[in-house]
N, C-alpha and C. Protein backbone atom coordinates (compact mmCIF):
# COMPACT_ATOMS: atom_id res chain seq x y z
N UNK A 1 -96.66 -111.27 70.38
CA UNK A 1 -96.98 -111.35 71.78
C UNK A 1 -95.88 -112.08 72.54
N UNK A 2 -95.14 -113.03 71.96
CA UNK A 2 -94.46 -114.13 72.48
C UNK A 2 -92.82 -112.98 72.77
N UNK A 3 -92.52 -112.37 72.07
CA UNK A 3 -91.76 -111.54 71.89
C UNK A 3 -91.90 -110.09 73.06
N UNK A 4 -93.20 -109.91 73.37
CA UNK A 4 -93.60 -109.33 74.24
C UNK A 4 -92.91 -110.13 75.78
N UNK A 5 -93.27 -111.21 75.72
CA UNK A 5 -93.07 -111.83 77.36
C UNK A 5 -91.91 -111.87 76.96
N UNK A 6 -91.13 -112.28 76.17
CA UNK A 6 -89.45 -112.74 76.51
C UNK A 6 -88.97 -111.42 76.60
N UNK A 7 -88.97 -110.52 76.26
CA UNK A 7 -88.57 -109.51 76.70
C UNK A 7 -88.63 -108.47 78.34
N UNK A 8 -90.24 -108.67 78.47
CA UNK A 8 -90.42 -108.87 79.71
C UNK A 8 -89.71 -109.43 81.12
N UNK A 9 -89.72 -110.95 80.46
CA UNK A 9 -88.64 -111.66 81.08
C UNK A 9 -87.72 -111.96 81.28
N UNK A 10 -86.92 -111.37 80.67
CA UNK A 10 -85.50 -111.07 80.49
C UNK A 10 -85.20 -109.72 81.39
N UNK A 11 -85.99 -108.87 81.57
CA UNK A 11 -86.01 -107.30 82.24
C UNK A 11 -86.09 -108.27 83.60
N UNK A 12 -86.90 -108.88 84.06
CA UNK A 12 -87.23 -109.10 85.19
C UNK A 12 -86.07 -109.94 86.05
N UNK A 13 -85.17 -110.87 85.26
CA UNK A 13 -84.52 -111.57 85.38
C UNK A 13 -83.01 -110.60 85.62
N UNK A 14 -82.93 -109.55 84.63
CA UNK A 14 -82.03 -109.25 84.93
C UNK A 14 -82.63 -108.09 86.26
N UNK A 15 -83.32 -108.04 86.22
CA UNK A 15 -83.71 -106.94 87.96
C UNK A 15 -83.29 -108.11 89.15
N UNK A 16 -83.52 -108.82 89.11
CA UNK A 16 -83.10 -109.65 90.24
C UNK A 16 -81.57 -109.69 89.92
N UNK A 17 -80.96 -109.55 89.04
CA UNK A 17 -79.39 -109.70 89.21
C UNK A 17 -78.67 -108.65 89.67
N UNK A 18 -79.49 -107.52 89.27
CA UNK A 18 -78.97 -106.13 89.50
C UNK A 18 -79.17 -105.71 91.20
N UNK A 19 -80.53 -106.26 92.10
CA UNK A 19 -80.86 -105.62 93.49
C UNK A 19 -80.36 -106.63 93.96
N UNK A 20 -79.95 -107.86 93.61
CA UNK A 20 -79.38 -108.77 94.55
C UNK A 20 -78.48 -109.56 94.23
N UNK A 21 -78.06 -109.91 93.01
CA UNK A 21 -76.49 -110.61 93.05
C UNK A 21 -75.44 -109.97 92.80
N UNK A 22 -75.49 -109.08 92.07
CA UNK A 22 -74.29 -108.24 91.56
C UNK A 22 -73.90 -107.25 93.57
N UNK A 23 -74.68 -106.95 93.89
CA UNK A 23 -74.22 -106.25 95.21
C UNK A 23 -73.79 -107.33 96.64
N UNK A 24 -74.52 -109.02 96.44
CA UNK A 24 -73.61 -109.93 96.94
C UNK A 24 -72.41 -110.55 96.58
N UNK A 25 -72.40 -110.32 95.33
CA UNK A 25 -71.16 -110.40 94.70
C UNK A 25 -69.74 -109.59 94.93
N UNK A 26 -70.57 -108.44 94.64
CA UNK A 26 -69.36 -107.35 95.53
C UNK A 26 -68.67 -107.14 96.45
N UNK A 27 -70.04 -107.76 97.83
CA UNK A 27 -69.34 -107.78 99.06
C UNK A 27 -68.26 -108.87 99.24
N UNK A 28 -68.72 -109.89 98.72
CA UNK A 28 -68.55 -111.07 98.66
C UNK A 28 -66.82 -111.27 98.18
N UNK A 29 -66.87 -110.48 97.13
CA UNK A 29 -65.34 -110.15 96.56
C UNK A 29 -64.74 -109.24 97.25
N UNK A 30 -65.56 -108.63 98.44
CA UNK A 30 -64.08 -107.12 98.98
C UNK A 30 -64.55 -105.60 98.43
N UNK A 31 -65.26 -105.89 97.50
CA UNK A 31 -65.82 -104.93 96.72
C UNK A 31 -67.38 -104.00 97.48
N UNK A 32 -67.06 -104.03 98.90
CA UNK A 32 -67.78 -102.91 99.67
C UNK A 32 -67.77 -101.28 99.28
N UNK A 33 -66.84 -100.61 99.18
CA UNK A 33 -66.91 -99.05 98.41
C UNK A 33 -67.44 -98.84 97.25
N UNK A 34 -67.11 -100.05 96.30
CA UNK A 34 -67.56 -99.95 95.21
C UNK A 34 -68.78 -100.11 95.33
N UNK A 35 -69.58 -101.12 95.55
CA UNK A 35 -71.07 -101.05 96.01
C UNK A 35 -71.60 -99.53 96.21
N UNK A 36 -70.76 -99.37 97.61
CA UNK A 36 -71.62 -97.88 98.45
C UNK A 36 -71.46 -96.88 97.47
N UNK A 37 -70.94 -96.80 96.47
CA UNK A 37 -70.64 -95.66 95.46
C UNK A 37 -71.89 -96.11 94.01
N UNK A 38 -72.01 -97.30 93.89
CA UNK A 38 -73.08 -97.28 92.87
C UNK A 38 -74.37 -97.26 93.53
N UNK A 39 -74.77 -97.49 94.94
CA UNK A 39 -75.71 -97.08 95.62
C UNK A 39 -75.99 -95.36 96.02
N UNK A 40 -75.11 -95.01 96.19
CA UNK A 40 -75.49 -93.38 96.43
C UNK A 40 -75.64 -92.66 94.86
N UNK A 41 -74.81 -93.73 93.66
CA UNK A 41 -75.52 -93.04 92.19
C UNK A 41 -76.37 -93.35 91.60
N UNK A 42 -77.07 -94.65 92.58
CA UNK A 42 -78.28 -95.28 92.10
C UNK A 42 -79.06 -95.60 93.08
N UNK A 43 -79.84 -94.38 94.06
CA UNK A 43 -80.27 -94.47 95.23
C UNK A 43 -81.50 -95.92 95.17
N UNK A 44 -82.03 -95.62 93.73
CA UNK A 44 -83.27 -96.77 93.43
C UNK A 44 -82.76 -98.31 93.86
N UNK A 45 -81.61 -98.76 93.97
CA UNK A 45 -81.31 -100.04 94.10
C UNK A 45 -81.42 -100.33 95.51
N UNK A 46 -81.79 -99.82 96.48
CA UNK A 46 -82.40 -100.13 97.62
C UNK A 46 -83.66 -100.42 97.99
N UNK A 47 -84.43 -100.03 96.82
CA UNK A 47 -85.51 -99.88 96.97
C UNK A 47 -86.02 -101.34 96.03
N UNK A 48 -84.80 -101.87 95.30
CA UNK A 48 -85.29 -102.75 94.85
C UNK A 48 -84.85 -104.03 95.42
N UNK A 49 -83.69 -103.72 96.37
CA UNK A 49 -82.89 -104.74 97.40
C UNK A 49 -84.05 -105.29 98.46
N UNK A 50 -84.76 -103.94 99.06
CA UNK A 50 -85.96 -104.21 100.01
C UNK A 50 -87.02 -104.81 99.56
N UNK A 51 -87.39 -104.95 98.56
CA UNK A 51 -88.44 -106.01 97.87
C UNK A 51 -87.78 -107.26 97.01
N UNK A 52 -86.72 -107.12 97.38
CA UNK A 52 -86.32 -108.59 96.70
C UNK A 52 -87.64 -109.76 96.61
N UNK A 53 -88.15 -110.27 97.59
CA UNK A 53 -89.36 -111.14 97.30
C UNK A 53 -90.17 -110.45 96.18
N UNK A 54 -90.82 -109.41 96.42
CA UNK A 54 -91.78 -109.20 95.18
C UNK A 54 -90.85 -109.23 93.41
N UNK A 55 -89.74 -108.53 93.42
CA UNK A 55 -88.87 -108.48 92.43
C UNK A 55 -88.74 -109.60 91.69
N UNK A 56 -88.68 -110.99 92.41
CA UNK A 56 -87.99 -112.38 92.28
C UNK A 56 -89.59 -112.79 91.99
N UNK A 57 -90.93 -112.49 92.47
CA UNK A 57 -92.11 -112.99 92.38
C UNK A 57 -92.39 -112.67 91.17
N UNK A 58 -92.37 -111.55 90.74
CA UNK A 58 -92.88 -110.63 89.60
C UNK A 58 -91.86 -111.30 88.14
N UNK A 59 -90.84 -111.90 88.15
CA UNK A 59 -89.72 -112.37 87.61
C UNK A 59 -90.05 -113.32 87.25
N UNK A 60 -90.82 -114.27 88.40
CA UNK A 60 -90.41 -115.44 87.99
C UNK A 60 -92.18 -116.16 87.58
N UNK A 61 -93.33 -115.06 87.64
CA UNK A 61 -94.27 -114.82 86.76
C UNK A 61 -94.19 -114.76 85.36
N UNK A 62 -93.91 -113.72 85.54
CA UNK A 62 -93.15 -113.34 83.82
C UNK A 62 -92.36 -114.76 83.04
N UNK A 63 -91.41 -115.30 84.27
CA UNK A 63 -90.80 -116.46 82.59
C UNK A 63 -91.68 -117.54 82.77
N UNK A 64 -92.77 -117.38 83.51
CA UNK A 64 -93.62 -118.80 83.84
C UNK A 64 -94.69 -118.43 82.61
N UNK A 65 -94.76 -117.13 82.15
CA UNK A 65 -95.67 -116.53 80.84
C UNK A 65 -95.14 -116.67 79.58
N UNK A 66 -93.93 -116.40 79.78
CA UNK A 66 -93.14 -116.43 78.36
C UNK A 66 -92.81 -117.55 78.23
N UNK A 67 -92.82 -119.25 79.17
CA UNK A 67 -92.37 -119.94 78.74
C UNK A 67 -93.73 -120.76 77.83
N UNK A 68 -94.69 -120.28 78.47
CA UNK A 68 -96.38 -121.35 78.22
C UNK A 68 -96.64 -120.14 76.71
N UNK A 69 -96.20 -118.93 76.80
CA UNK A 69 -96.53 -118.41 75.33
C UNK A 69 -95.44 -119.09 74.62
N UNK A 70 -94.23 -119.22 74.80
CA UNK A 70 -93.79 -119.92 73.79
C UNK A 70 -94.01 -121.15 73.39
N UNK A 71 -94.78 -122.18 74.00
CA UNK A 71 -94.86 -123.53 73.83
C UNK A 71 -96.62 -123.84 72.89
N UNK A 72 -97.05 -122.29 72.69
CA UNK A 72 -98.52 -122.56 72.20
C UNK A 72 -98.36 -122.62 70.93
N UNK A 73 -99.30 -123.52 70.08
CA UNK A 73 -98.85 -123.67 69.22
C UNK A 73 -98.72 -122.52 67.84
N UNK A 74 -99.62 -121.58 67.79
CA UNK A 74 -99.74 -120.60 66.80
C UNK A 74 -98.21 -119.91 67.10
N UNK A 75 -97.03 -120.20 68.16
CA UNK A 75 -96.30 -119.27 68.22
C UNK A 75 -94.93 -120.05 67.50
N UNK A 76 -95.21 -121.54 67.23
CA UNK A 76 -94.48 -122.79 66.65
C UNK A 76 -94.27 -122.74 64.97
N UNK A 77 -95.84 -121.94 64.63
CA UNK A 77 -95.24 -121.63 62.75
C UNK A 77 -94.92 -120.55 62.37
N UNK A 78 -94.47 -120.57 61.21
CA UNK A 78 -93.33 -119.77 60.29
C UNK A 78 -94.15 -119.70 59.13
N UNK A 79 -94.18 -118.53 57.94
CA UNK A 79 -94.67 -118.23 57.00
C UNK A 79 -93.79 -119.28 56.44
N UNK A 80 -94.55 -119.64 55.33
CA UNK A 80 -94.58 -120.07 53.79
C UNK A 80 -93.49 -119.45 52.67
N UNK A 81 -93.36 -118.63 52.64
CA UNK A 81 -92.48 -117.74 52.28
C UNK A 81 -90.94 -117.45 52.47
N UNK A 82 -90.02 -118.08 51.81
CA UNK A 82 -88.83 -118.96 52.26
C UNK A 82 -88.12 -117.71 52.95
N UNK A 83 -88.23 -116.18 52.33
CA UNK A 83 -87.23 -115.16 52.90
C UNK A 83 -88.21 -115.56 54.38
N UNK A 84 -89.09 -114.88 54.39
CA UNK A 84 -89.90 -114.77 55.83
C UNK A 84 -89.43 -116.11 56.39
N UNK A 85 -89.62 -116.97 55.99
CA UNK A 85 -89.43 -118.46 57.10
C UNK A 85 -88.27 -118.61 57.74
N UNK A 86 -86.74 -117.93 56.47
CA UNK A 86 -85.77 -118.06 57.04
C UNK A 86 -85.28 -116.96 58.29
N UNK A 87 -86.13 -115.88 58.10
CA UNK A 87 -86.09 -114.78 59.06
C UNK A 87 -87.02 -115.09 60.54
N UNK A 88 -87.97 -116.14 60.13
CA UNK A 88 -88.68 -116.96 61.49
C UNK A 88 -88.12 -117.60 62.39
N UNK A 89 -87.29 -118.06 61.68
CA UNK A 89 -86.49 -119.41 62.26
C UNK A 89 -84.98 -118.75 63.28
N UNK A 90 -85.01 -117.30 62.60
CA UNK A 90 -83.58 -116.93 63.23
C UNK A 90 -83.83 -116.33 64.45
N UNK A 91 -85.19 -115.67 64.12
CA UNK A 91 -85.84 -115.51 65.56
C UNK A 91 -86.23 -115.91 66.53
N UNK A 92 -87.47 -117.05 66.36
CA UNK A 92 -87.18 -118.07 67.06
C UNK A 92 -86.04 -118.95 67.61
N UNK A 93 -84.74 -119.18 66.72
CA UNK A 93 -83.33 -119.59 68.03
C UNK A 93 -82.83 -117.78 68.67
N UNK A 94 -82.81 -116.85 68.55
CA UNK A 94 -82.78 -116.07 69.20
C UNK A 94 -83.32 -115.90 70.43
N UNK A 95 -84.89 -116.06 70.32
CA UNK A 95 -85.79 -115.83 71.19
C UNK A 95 -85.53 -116.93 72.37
N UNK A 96 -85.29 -118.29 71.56
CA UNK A 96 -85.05 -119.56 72.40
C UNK A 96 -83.32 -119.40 73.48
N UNK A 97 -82.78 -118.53 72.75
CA UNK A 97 -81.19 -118.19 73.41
C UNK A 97 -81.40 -117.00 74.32
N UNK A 98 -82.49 -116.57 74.22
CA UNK A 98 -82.68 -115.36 75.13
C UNK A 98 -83.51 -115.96 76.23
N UNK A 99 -84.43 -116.34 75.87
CA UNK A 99 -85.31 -117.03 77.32
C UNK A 99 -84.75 -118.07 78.27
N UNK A 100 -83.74 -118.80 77.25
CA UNK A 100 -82.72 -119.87 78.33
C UNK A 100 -81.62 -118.82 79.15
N UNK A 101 -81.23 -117.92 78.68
CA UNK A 101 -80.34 -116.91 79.26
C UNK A 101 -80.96 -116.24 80.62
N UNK A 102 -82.38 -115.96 80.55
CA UNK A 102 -83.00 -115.77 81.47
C UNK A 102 -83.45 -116.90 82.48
N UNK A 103 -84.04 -117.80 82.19
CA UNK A 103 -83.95 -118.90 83.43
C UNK A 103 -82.55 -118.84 83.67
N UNK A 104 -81.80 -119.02 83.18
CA UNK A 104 -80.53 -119.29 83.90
C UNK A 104 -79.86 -118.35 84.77
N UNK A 105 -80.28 -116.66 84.81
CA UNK A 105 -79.76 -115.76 85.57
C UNK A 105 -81.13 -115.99 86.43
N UNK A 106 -82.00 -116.15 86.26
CA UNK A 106 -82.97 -116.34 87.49
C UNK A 106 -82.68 -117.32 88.22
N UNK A 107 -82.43 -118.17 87.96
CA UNK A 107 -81.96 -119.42 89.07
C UNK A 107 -80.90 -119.01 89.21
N UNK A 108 -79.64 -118.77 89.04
CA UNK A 108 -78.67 -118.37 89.54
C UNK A 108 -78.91 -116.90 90.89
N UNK A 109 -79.74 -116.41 90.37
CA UNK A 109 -80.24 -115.22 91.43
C UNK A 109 -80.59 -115.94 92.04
N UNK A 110 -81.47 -116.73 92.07
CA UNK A 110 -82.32 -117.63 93.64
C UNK A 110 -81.31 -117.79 94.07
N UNK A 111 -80.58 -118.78 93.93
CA UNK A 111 -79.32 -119.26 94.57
C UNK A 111 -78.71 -118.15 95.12
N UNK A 112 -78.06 -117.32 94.65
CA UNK A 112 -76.89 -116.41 95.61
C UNK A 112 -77.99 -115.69 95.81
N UNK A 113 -79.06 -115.20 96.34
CA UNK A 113 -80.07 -114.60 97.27
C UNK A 113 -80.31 -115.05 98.19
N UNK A 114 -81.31 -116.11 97.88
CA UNK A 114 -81.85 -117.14 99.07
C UNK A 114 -81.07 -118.75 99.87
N UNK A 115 -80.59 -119.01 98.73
CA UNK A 115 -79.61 -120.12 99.06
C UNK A 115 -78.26 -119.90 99.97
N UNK A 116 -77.64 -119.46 99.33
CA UNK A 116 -75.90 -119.37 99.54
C UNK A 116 -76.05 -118.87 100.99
N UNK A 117 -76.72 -117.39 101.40
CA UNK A 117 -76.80 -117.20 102.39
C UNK A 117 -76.49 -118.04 103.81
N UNK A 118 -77.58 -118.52 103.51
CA UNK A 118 -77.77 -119.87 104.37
C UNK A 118 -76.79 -120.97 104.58
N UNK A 119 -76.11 -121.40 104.04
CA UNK A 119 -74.98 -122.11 103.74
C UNK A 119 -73.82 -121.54 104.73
């Protein structure tokens, strides 16, 4: 299940990077054509630019799920079984390098969305 939300949350995290930082980024660098050219081959990214609030809501649900499933405790043990335990353990720092990867592009999205703007 726990594997369920981080994955989740990681999709969601990177959707907010994709409808809104990577295309402020662009402008931001000079990189206007390039934009208007992955927008007319990816008409959907407007559609996800215009809901930025729900996108960033729905996002930041999701790692608020995956972080309370990861902290319960049935999701804390590892079989008995030294192959299995050692294959637990690699997952779990995986899982733990993937969900920090995601807060960190989610807050970085807040910021160059809602923040920087303003500035």
């Amino acid at each position: 299940m726990s594997r369920l939300w981080g994955s989740l949350a990681l999709l969601g995290s990177s959707a907010t990077l994709v409808c809104c930082v990577i295309p402020a980024l662009l402008v931001t660098l000079g990189f206007g054509a390039t934009l208007a050219g992955a927008v007319s081959a990816f008409p959907q990214l407007t559609v996800l630019s215009e809901n930025k609030g729900a996108v960033f809501a729905i996002a930041g649900v999701l790692l608020l799920a995956t972080g309370y499933a990861r902290s319960r405790p049935e999701a804390q043990t590892c079989p008995s079984d030294p192959v299995l335990a050692e294959a637990c353990r690699r997952s779990k720092k995986w899982g733990s390098v993937l969900f920090i990867a995601a807060v960190v592009l989610y807050t970085g999205s807040l910021f160059f969305v809602f923040a920087l703007p303003r500035l």
